[in-house]
Protein backbone atom coordinates (compact mmCIF):
# COMPACT_ATOMS: atom_id res chain seq x y z
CA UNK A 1 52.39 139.55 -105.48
CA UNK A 2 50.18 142.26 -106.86
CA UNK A 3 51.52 145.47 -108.48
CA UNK A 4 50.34 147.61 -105.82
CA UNK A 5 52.78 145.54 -102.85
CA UNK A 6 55.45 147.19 -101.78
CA UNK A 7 58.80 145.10 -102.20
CA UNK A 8 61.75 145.16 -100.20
CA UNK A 9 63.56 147.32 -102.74
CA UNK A 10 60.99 149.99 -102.57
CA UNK A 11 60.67 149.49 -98.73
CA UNK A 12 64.43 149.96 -98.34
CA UNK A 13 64.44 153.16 -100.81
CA UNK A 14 61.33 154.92 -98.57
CA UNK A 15 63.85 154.04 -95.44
CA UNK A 16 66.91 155.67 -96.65
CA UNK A 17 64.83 158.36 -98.39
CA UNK A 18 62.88 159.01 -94.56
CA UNK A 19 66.72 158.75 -93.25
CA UNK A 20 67.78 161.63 -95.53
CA UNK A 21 64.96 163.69 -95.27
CA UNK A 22 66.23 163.62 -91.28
CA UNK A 23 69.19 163.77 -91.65
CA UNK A 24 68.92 167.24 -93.53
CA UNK A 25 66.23 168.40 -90.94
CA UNK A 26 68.40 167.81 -87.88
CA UNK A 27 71.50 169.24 -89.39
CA UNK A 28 69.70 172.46 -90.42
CA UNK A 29 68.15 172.36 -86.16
CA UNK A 30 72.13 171.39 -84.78
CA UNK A 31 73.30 174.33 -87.44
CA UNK A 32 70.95 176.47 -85.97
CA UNK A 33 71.59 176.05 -82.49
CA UNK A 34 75.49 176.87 -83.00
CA UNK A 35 74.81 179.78 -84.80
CA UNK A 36 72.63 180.94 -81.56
CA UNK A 37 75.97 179.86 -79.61
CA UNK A 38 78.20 181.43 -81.71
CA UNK A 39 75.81 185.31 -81.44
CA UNK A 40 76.03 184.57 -77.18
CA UNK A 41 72.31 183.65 -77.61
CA UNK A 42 71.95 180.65 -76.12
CA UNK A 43 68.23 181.21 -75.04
CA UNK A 44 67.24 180.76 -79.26
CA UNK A 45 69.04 177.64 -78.80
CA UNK A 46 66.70 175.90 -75.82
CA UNK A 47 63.41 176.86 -77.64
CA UNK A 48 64.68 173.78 -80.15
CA UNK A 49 65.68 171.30 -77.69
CA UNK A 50 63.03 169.37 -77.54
CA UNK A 51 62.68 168.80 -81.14
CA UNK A 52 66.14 168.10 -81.59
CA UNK A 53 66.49 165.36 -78.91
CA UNK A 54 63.41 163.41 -80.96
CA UNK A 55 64.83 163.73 -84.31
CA UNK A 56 68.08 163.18 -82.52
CA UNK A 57 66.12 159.60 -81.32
CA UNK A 58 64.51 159.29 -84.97
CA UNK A 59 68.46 159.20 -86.21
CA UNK A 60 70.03 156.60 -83.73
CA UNK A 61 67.05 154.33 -84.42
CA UNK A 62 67.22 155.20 -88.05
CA UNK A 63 71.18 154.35 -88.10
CA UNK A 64 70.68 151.20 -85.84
CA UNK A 65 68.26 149.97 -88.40
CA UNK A 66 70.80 150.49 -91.46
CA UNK A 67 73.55 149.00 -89.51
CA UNK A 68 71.88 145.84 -89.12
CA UNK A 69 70.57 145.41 -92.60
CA UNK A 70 73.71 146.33 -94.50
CA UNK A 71 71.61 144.89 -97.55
CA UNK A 72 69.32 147.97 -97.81
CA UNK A 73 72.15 150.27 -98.25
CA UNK A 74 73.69 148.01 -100.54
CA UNK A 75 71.00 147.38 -102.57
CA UNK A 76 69.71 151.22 -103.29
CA UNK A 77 70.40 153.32 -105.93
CA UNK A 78 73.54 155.21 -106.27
CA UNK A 79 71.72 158.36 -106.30
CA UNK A 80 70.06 157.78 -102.94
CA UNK A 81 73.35 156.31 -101.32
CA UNK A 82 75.56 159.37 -102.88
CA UNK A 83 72.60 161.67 -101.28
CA UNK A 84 72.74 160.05 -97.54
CA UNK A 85 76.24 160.04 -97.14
CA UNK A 86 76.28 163.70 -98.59
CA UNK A 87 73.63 164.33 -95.76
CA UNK A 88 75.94 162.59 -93.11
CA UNK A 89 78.95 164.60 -93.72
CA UNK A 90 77.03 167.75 -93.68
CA UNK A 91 75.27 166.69 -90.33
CA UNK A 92 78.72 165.38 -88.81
CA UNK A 93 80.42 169.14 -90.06
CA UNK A 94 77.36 171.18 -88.46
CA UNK A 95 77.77 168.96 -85.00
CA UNK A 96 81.45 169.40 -85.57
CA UNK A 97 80.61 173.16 -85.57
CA UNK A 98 78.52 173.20 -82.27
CA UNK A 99 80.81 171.27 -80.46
CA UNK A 100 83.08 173.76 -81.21
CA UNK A 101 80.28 177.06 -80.02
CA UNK A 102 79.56 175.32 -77.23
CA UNK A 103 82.87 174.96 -76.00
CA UNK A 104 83.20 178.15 -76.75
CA UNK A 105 80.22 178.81 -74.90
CA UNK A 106 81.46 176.89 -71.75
CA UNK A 107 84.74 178.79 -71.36
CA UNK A 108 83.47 182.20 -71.57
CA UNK A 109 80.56 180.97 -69.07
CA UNK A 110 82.87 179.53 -66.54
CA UNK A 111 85.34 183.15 -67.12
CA UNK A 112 82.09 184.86 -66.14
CA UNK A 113 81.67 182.89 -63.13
CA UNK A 114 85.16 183.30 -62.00
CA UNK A 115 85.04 186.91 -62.40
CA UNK A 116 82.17 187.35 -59.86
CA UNK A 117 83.04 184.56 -57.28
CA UNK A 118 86.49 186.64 -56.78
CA UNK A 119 85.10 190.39 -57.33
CA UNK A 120 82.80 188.49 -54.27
CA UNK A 121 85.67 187.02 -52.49
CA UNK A 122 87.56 190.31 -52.67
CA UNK A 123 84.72 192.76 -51.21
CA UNK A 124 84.01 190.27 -48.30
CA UNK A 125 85.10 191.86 -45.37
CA UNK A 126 87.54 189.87 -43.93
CA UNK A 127 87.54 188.49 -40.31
CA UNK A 128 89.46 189.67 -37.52
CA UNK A 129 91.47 187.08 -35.24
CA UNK A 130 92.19 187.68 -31.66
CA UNK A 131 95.74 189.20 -30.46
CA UNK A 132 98.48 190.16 -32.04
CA UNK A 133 99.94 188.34 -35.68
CA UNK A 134 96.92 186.04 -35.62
CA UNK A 135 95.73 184.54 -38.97
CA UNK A 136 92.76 186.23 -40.49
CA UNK A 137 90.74 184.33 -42.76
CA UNK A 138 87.88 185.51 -45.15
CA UNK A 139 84.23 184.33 -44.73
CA UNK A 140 84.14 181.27 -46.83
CA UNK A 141 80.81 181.04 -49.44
CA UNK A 142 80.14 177.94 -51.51
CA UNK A 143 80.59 180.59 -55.21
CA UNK A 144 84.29 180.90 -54.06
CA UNK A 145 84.99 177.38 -52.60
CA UNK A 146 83.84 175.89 -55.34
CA UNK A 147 86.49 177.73 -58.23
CA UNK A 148 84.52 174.85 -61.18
CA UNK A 149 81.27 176.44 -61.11
């Protein structure tokens, strides 16, 4: 072997090194997207989408790869293993924090939607049944049949 050959050591450092470099990256993209959530601005939030789902890829294949070779993780410096788990508990904490804006999100999206299928349920003019004491009924619409939208 040559001095200028990579060896498995150094191959395994540029691996976890790549790993926390995107780790960091997609944390600061997830971190950004909640904060869009959390200002009722989820428009800022779909310009990154994209992006996020391929470093999102880039990070399962990344983990996969660690998971099955134990050794490189193992076998790196301290420094570098203190630095990716440091980047893992920052990325788990900022999807921790969009779960929570998007939930968020979701219930005052679906209070929206329930305040305009019944303002429309209540202003529909409601149909008139033949004779006397027979059962009106409103005009059903698929916004107020369907109370989950």
């Amino acid at each position: 072997m040559t001095g200028a050959e990579p060896n498995a050591t150094d191959t395994s450092a540029a691996t976890l090194e790549a790993m926390v470099e995107l780790t960091r990256r997609l944390t600061g993209m997830i971190e950004g997207q909640a904060h869009a959530f959390e200002r009722h601005r989820p428009q800022d939030a779909a310009a990154t989408l994209a992006e996020v789902a391929r470093l999102a890829n880039l990070y399962r294949a990344g983990s996969a790869e660690v998971r099955a070779a134990p050794s490189k993780l193992s076998e790196a410096p301290a420094d570098l293993r203190a630095r990716l788990l440091s980047a893992t508990q920052a990325f788990e904490t900022a999807l921790e924090r969009q779960g929570k804006a998007l939930a968020a999100s979701k219930v005052i999206t679906e209070g929206v939607v329930k305040a305009i299928a019944d303002e429309i349920a209540a202003r529909r003019s409601v149909g008139q049944a033949y004779g006397p004491g027979a059962p009106r009924r409103g005009t059903a619409t698929a916004i107020t049949l369907n109370r989950r939208a």
